[in-house]
N, C-alpha and C. Protein backbone atom coordinates (compact mmCIF):
# COMPACT_ATOMS: atom_id res chain seq x y z
N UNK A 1 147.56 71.63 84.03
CA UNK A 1 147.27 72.78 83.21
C UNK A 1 146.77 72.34 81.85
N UNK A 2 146.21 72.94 81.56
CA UNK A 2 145.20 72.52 79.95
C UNK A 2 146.05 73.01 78.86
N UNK A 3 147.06 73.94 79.02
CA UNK A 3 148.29 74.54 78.19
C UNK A 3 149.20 73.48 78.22
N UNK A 4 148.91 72.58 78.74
CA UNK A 4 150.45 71.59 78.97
C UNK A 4 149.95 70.16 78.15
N UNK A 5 150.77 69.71 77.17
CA UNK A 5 150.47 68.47 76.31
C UNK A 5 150.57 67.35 77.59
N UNK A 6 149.51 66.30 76.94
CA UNK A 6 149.69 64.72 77.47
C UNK A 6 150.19 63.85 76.51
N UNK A 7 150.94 63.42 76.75
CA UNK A 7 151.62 62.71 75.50
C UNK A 7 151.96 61.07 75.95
N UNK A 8 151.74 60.15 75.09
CA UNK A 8 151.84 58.91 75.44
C UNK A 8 152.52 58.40 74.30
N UNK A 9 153.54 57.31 74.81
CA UNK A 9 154.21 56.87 73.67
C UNK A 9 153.40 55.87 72.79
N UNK A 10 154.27 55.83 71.41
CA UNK A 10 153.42 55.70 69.95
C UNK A 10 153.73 53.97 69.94
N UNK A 11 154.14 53.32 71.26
CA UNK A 11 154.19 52.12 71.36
C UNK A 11 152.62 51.35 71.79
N UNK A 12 152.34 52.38 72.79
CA UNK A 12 150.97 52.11 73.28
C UNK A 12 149.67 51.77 72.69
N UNK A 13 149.94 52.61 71.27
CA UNK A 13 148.95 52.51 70.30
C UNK A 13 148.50 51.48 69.54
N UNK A 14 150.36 50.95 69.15
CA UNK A 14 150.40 49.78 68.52
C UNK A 14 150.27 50.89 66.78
N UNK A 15 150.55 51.82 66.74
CA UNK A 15 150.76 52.21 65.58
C UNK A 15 150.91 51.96 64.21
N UNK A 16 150.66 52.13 63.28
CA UNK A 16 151.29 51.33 61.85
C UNK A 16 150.56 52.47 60.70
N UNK A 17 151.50 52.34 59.77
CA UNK A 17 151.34 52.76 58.56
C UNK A 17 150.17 52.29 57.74
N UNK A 18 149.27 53.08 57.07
CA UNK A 18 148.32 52.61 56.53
C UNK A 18 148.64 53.54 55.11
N UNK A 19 148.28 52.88 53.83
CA UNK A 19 147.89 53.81 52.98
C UNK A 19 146.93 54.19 52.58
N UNK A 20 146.37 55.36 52.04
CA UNK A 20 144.70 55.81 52.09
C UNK A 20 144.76 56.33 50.99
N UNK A 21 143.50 56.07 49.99
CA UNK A 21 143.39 56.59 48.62
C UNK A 21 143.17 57.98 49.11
N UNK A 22 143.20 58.88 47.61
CA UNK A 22 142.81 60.35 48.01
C UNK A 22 140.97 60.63 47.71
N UNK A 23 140.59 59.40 47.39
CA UNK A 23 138.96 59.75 47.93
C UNK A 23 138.75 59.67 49.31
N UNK A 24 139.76 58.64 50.26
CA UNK A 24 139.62 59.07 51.68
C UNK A 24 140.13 59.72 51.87
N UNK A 25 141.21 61.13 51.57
CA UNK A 25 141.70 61.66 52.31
C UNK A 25 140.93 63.54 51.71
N UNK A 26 140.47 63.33 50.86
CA UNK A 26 140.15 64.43 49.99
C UNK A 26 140.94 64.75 49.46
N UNK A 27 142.30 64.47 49.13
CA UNK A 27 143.55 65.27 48.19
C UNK A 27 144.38 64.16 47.38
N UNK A 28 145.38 63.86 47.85
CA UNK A 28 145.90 62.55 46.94
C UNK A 28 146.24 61.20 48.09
N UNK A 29 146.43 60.61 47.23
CA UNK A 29 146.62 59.27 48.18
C UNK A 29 148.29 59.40 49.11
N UNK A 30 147.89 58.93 50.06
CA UNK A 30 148.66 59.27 50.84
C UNK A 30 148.91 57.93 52.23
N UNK A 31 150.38 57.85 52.33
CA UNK A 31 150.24 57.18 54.05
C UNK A 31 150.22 57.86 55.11
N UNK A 32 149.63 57.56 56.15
CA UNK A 32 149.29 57.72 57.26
C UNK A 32 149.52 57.20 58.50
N UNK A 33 150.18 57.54 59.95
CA UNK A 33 150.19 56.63 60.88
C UNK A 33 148.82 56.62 61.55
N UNK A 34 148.49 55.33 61.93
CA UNK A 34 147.21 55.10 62.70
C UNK A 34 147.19 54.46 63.88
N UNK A 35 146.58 54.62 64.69
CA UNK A 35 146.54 53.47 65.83
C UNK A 35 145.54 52.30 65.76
N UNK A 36 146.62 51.04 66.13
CA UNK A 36 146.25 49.71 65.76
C UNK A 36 145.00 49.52 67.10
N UNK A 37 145.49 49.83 68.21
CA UNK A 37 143.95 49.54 69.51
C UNK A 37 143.99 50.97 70.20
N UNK A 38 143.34 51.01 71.19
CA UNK A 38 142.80 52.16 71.57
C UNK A 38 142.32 53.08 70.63
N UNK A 39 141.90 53.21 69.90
CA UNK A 39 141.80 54.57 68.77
C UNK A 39 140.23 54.74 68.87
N UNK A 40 139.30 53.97 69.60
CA UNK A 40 137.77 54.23 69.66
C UNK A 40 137.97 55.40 71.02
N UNK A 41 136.76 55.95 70.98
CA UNK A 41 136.01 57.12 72.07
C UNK A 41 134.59 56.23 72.84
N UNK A 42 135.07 55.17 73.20
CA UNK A 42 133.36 54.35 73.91
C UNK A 42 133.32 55.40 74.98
N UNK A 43 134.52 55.92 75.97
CA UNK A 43 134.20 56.30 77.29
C UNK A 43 133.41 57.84 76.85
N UNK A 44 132.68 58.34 78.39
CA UNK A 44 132.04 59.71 78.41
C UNK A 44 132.47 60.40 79.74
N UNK A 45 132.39 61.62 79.69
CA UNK A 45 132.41 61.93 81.18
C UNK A 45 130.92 62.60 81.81
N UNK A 46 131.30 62.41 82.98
CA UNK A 46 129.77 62.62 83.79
C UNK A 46 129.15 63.97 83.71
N UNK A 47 128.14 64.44 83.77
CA UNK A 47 127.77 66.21 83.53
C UNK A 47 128.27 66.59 84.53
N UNK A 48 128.93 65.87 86.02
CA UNK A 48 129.83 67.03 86.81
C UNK A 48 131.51 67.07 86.84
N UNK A 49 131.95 65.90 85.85
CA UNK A 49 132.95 66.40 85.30
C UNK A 49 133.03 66.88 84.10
N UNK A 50 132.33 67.27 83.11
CA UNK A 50 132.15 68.56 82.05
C UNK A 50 132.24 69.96 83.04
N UNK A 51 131.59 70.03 84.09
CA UNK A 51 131.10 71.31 84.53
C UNK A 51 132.12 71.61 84.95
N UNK A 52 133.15 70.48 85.83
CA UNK A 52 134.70 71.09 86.07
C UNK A 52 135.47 71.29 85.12
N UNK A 53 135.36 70.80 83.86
CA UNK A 53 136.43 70.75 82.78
C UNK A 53 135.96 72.58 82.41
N UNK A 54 134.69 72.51 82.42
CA UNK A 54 134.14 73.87 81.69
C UNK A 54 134.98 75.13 82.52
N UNK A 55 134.79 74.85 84.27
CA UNK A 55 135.36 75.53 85.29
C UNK A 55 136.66 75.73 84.58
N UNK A 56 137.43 74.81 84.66
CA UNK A 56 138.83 74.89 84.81
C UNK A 56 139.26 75.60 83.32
N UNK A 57 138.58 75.34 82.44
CA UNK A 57 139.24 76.08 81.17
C UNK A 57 138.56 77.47 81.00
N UNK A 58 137.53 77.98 81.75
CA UNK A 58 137.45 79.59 81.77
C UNK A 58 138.30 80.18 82.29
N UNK A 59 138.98 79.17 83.91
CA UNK A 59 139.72 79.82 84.96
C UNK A 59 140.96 79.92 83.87
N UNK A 60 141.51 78.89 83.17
CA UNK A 60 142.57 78.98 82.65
C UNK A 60 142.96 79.78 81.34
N UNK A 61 141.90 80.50 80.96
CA UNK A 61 141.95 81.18 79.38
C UNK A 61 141.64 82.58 79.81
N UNK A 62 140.81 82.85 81.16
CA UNK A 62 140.71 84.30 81.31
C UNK A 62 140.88 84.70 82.45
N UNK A 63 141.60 83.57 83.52
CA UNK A 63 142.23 84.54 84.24
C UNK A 63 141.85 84.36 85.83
N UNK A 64 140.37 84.54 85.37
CA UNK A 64 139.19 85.03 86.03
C UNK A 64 138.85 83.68 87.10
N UNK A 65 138.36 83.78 88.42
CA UNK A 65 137.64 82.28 89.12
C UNK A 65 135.87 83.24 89.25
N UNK A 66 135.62 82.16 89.20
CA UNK A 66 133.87 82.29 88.98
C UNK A 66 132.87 81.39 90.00
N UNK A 67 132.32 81.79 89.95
CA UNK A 67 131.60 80.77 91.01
C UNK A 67 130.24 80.34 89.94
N UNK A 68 130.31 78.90 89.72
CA UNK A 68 129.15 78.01 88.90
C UNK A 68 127.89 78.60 89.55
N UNK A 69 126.96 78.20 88.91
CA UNK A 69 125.52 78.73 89.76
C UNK A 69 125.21 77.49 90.23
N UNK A 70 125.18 76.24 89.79
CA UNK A 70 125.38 74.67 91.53
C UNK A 70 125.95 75.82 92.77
N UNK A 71 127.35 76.24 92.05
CA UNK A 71 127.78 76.11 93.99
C UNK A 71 127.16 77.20 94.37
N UNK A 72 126.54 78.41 94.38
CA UNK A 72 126.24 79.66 94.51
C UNK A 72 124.77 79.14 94.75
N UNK A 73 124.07 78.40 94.12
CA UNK A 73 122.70 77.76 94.94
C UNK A 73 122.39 77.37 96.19
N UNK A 74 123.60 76.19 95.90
CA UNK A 74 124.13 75.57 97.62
C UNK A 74 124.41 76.07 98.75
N UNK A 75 124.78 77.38 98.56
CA UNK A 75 125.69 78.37 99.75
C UNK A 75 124.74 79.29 100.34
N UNK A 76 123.48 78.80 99.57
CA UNK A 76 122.27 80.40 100.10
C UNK A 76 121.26 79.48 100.79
């Protein structure tokens, strides 16, 4: 369910305290936890898993099942 958190522990991250002036933060200087690896976005997903993610979060916000116009092409 897309309502339901994924949560991974803050070991995984390799976590740590950083402090950040308030020109990086826009307000005052401040610490912050950050993640030490994993914290980049290199991966993507494919345009037919967007189209299911897209599926699954209309089905899940309104209710509603729909039929994509792919599968409704395919079926005629």
């Amino acid at each position: 369910m897309l309502t339901q958190p994924y949560t991974l522990p803050a070991t995984l991250l390799r976590t740590e305290l950083m402090t950040f002036s308030a020109e990086q933060t826009g307000d005052v200087e401040d610490r912050r936890i950050v993640a030490g690896i994993g914290d980049t976005r290199v991966a993507h997903l494919s345009e037919a898993m967007i189209e299911l993610f897209w599926h699954k979060w209309a089905v899940q916000w309104t209710r509603n099942d729909f039929i994509l116009e792919d599968e409704d092409a395919s079926e005629n």
